[in-house]
N, C-alpha and C. Protein backbone atom coordinates (compact mmCIF):
# COMPACT_ATOMS: atom_id res chain seq x y z
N UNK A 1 96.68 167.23 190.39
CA UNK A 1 96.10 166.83 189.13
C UNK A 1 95.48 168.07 188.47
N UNK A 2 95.81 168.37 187.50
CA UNK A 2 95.04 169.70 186.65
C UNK A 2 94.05 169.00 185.84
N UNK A 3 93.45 169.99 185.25
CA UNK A 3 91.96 169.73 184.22
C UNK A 3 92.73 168.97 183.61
N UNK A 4 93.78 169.28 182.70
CA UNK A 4 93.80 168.21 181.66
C UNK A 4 94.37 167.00 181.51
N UNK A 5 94.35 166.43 182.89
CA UNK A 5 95.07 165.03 183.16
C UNK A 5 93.78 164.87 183.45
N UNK A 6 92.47 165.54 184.10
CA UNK A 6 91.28 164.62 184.26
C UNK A 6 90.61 164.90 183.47
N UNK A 7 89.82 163.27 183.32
CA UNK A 7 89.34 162.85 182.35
C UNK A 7 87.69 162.80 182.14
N UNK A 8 87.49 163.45 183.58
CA UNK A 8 86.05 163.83 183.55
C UNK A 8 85.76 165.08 183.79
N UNK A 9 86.85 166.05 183.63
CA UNK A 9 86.97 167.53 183.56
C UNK A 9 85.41 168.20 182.95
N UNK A 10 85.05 167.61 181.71
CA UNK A 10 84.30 168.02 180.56
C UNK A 10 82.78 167.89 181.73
N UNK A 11 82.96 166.97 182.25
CA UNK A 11 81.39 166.55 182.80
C UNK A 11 80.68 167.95 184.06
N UNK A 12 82.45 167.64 184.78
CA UNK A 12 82.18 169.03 186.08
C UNK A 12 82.15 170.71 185.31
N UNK A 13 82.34 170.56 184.32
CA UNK A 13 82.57 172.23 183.39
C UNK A 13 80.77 171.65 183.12
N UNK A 14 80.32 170.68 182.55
CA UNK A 14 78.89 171.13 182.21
C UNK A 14 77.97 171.15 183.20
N UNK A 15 78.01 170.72 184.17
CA UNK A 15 77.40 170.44 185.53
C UNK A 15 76.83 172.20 186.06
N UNK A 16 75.14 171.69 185.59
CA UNK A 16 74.57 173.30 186.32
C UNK A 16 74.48 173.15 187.39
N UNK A 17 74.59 172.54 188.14
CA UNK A 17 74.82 172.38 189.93
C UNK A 17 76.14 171.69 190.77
N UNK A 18 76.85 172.82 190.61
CA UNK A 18 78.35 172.31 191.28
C UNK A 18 77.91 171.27 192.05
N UNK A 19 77.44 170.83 193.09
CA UNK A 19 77.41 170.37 193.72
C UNK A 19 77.20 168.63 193.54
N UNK A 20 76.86 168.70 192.35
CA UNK A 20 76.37 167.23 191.62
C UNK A 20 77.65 166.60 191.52
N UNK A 21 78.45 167.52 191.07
CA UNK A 21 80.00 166.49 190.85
C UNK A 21 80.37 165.86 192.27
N UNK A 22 80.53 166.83 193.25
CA UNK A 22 81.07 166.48 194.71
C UNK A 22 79.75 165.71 195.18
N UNK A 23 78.54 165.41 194.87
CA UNK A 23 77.77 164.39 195.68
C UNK A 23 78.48 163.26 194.67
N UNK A 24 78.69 162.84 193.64
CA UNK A 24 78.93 161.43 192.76
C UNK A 24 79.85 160.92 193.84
N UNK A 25 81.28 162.25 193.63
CA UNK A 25 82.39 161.51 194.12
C UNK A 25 82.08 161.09 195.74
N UNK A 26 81.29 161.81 196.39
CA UNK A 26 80.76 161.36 198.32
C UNK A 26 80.33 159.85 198.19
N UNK A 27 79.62 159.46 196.64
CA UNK A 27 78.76 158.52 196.92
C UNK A 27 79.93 157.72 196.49
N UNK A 28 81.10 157.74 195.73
CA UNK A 28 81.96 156.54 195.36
C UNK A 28 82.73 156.63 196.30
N UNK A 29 83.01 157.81 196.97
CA UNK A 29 84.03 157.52 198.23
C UNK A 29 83.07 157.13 199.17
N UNK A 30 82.06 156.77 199.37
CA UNK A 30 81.01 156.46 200.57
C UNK A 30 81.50 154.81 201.16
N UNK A 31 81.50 155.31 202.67
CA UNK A 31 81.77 153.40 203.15
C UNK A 31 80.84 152.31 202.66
N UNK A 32 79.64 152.63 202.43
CA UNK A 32 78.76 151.58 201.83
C UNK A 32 79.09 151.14 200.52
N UNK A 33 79.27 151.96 199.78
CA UNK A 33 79.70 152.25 198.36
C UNK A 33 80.64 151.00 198.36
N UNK A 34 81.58 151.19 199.13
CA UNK A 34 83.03 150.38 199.28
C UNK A 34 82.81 148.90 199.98
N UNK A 35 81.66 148.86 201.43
CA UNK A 35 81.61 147.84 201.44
C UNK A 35 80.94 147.03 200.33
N UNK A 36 79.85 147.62 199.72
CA UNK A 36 79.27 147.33 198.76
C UNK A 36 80.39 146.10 197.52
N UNK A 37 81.00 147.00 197.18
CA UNK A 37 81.93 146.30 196.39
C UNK A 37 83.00 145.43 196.84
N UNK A 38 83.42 145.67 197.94
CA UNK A 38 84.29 144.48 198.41
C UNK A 38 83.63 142.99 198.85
N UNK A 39 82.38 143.37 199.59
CA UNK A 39 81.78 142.30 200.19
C UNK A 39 80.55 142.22 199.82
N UNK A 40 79.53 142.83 199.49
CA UNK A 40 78.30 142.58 199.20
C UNK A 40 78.34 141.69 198.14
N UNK A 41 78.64 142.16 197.06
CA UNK A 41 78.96 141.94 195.37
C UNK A 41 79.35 140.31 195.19
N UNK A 42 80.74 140.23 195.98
CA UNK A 42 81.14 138.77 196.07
C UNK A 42 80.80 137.61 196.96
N UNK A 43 79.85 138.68 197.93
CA UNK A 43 79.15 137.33 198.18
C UNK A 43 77.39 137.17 197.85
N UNK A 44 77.08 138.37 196.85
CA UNK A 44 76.05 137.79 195.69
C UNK A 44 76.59 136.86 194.73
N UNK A 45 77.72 136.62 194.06
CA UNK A 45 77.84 136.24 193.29
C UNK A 45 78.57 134.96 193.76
N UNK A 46 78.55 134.55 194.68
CA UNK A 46 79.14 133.24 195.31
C UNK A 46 77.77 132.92 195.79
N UNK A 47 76.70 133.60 196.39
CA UNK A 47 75.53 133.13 196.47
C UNK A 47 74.64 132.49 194.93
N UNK A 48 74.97 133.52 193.95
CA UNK A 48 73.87 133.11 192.91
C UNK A 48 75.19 131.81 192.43
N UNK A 49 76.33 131.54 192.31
CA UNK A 49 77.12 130.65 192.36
C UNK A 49 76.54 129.09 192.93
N UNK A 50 76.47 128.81 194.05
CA UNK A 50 76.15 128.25 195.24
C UNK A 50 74.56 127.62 194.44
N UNK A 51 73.88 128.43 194.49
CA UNK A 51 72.38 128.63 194.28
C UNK A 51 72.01 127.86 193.03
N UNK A 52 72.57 128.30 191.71
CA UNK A 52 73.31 127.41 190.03
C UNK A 52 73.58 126.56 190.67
N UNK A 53 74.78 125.83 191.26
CA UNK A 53 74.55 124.46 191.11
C UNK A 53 73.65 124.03 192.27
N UNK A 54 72.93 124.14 193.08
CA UNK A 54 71.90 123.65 193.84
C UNK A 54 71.19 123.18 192.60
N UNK A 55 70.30 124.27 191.91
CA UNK A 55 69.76 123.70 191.16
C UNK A 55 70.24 122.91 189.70
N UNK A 56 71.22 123.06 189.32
CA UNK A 56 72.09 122.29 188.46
C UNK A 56 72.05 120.74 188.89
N UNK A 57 72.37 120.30 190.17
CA UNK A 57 72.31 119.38 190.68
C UNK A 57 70.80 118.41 190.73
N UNK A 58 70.13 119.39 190.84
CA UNK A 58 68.54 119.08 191.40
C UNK A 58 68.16 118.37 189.84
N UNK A 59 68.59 119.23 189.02
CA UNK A 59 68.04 119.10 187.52
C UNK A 59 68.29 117.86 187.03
N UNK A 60 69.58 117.85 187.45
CA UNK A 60 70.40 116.19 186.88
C UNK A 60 69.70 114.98 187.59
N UNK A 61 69.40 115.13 188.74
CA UNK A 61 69.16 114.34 189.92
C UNK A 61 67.39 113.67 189.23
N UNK A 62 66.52 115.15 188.92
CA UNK A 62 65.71 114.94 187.97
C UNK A 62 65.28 113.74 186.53
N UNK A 63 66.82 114.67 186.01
CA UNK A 63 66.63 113.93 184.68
C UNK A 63 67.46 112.22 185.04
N UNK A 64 68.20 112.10 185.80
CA UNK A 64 68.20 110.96 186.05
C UNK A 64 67.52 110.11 186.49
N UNK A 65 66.88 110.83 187.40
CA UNK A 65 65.19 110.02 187.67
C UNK A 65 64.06 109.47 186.82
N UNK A 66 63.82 110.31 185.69
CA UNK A 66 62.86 110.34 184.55
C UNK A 66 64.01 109.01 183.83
N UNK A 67 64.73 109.15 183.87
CA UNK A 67 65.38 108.38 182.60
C UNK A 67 65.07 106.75 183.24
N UNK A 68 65.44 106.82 184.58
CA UNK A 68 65.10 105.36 184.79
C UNK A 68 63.48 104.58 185.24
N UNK A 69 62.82 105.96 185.10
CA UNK A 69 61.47 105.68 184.95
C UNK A 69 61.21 105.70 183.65
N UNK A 70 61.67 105.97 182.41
CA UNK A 70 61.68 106.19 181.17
C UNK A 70 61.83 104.24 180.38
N UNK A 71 63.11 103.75 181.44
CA UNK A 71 63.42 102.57 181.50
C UNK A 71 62.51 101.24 181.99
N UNK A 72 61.85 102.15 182.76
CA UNK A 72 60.78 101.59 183.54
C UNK A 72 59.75 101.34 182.67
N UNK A 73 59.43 101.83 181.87
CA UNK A 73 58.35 102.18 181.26
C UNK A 73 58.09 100.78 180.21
N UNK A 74 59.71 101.11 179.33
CA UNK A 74 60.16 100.65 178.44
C UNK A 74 59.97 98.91 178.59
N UNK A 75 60.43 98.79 179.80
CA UNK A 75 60.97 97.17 179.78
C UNK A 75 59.13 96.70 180.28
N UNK A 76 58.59 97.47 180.94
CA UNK A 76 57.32 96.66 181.11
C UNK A 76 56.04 96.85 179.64
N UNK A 77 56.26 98.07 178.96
CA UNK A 77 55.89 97.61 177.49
C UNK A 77 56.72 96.35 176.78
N UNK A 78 57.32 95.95 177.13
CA UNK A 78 57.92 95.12 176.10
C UNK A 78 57.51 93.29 177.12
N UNK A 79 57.45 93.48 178.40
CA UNK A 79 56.65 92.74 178.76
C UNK A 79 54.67 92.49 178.13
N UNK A 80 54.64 93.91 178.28
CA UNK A 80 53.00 93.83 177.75
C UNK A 80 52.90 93.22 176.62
N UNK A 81 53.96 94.01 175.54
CA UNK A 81 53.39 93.46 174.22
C UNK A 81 53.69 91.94 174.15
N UNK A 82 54.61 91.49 174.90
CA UNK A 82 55.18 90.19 174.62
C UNK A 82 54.04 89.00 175.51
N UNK A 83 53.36 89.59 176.08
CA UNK A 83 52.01 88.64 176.90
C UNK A 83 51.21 88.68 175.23
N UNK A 84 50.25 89.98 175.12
CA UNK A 84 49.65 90.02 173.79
C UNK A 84 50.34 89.68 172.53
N UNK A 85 51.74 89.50 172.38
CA UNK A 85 52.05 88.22 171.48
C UNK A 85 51.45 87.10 171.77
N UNK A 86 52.16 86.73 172.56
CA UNK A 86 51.72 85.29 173.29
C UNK A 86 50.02 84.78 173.22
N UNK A 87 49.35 86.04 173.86
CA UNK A 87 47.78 85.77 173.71
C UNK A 87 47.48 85.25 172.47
N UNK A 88 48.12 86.59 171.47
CA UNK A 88 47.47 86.25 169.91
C UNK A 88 47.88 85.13 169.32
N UNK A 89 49.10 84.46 169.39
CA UNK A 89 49.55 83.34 169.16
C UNK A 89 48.65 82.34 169.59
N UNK A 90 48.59 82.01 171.08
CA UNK A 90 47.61 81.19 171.48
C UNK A 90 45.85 80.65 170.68
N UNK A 91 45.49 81.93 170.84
CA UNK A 91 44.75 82.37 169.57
C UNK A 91 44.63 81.89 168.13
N UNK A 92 45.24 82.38 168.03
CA UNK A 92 45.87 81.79 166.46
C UNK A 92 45.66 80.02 166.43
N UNK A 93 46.35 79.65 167.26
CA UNK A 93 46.63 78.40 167.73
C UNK A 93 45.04 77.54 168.01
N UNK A 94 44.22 78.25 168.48
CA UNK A 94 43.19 77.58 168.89
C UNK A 94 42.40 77.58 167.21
N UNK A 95 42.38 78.88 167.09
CA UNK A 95 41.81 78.79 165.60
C UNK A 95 42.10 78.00 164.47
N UNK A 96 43.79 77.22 164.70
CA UNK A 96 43.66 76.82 163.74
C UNK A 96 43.35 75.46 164.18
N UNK A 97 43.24 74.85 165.47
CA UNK A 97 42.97 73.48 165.78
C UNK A 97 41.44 73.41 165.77
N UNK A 98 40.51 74.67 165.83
CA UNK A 98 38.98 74.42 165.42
C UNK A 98 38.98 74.44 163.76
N UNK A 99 40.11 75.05 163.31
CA UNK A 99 39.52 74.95 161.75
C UNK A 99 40.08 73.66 161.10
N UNK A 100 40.81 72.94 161.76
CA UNK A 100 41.38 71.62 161.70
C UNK A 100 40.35 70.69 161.79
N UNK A 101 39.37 71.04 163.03
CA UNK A 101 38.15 69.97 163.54
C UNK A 101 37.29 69.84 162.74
N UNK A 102 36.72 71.58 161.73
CA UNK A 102 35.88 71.65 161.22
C UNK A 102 36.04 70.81 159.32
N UNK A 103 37.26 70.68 159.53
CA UNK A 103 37.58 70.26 158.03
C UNK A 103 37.81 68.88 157.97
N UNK A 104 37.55 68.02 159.46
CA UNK A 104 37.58 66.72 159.24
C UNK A 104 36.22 66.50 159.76
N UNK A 105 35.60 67.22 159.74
CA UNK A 105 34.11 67.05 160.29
C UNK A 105 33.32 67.10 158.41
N UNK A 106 34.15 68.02 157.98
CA UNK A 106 33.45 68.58 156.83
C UNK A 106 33.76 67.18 155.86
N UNK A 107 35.40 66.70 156.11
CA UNK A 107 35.23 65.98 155.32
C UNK A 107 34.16 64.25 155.70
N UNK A 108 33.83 64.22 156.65
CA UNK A 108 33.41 63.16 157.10
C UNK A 108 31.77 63.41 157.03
N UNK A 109 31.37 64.68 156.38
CA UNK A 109 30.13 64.80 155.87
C UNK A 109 29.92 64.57 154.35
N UNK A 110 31.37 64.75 154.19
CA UNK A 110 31.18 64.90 152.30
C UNK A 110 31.52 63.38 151.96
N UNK A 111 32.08 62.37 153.07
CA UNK A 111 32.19 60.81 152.72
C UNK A 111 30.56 60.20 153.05
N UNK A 112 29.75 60.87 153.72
CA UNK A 112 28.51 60.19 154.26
C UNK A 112 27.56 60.33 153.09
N UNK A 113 27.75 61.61 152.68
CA UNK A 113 26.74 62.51 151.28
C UNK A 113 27.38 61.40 150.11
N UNK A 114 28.54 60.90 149.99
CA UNK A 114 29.11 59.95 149.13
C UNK A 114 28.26 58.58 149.32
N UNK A 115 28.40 58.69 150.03
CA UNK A 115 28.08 57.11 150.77
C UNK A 115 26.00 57.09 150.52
N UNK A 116 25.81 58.05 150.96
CA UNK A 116 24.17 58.08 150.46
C UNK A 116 24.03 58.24 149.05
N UNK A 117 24.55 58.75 148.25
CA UNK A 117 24.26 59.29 146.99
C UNK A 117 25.12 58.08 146.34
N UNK A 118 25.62 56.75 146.91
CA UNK A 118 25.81 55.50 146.30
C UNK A 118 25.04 54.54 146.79
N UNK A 119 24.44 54.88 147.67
CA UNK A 119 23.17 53.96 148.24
C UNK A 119 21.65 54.09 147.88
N UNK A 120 21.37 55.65 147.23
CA UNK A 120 20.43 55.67 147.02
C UNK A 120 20.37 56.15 145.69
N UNK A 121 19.39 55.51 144.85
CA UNK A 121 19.37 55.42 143.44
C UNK A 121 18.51 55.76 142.73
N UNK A 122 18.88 57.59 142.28
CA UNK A 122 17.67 58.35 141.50
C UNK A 122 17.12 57.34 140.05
N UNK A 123 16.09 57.89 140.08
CA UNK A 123 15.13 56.95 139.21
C UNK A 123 15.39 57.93 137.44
C-alpha cells in the first residue's frame, strides 16, 4: 500500500510523535480491542435489549393495573353517588309528606278560625 492509497497518510505526516500512529493502530489491532467488539458490544446491547423490555413489560403490567383500579374507582363512585341520590330523594320525599301534614293541619286551622269567627259575633 503506498501513501496515496492511504487514507490516513495526512494524519501520520502531521503526527509530532511517530510513535502515536503505531500506538492507535496496537490499540485497534489489540485482542481486547477485538474482543471488545465482537463480544462485549453485543452482548451490551442484547443486555440493554433484554433490560427495555423487562421494563417495558413492568410498565404495561403497571398501567394495566392503575387502569383497573381506575375502574375500581369509577364503578364505586357511581355506587356512592347513586346511595346520595337515593338519600336525597328519600329526603325530598319526607319533606314533602311533612309539608303535606302541615297544609292539612293549616287548613284545618283556617276551617276552625272560620268556624269561630261565625260563632262569635263582633259587636
Amino acid at each position: 500500500m503506498t501513501d496515496s492509497d492511504d487514507m490516513h497518510a495526512h494524519r501520520r505526516n502531521d503526527d509530532t510523535d511517530d510513535m502515536q500512529g503505531h500506538r492507535l493502530q496496537a490499540t485497534v489491532d489489540s485482542t481486547f480491542a477485538k474482543f471488545s467488539a465482537r463480544v462485549v458490544t453485543p452482548l451490551l446491547l442484547t443486555g440493554l435489549t433484554v433490560f427495555g423490555g423487562f421494563l417495558g413489560t413492568r410498565l404495561i403490567t403497571q398501567l394495566d393495573d392503575q387502569g383497573r383500579d381506575i375502574s375500581k374507582i369509577k364503578s364505586d363512585l357511581i355506587v356512592v353517588s347513586t346511595r346520595l341520590d337515593e338519600g336525597a330523594l328519600r329526603r325530598i320525599d319526607e319533606n314533602a309528606k311533612a309539608n303535606v301534614r302541615q297544609d292539612e293541619e293549616l287548613s284545618k286551622l283556617k276551617e276552625g278560625v272560620t268556624v269561630l269567627r261565625s260563632l262569635v259575633r263582633t259587636p
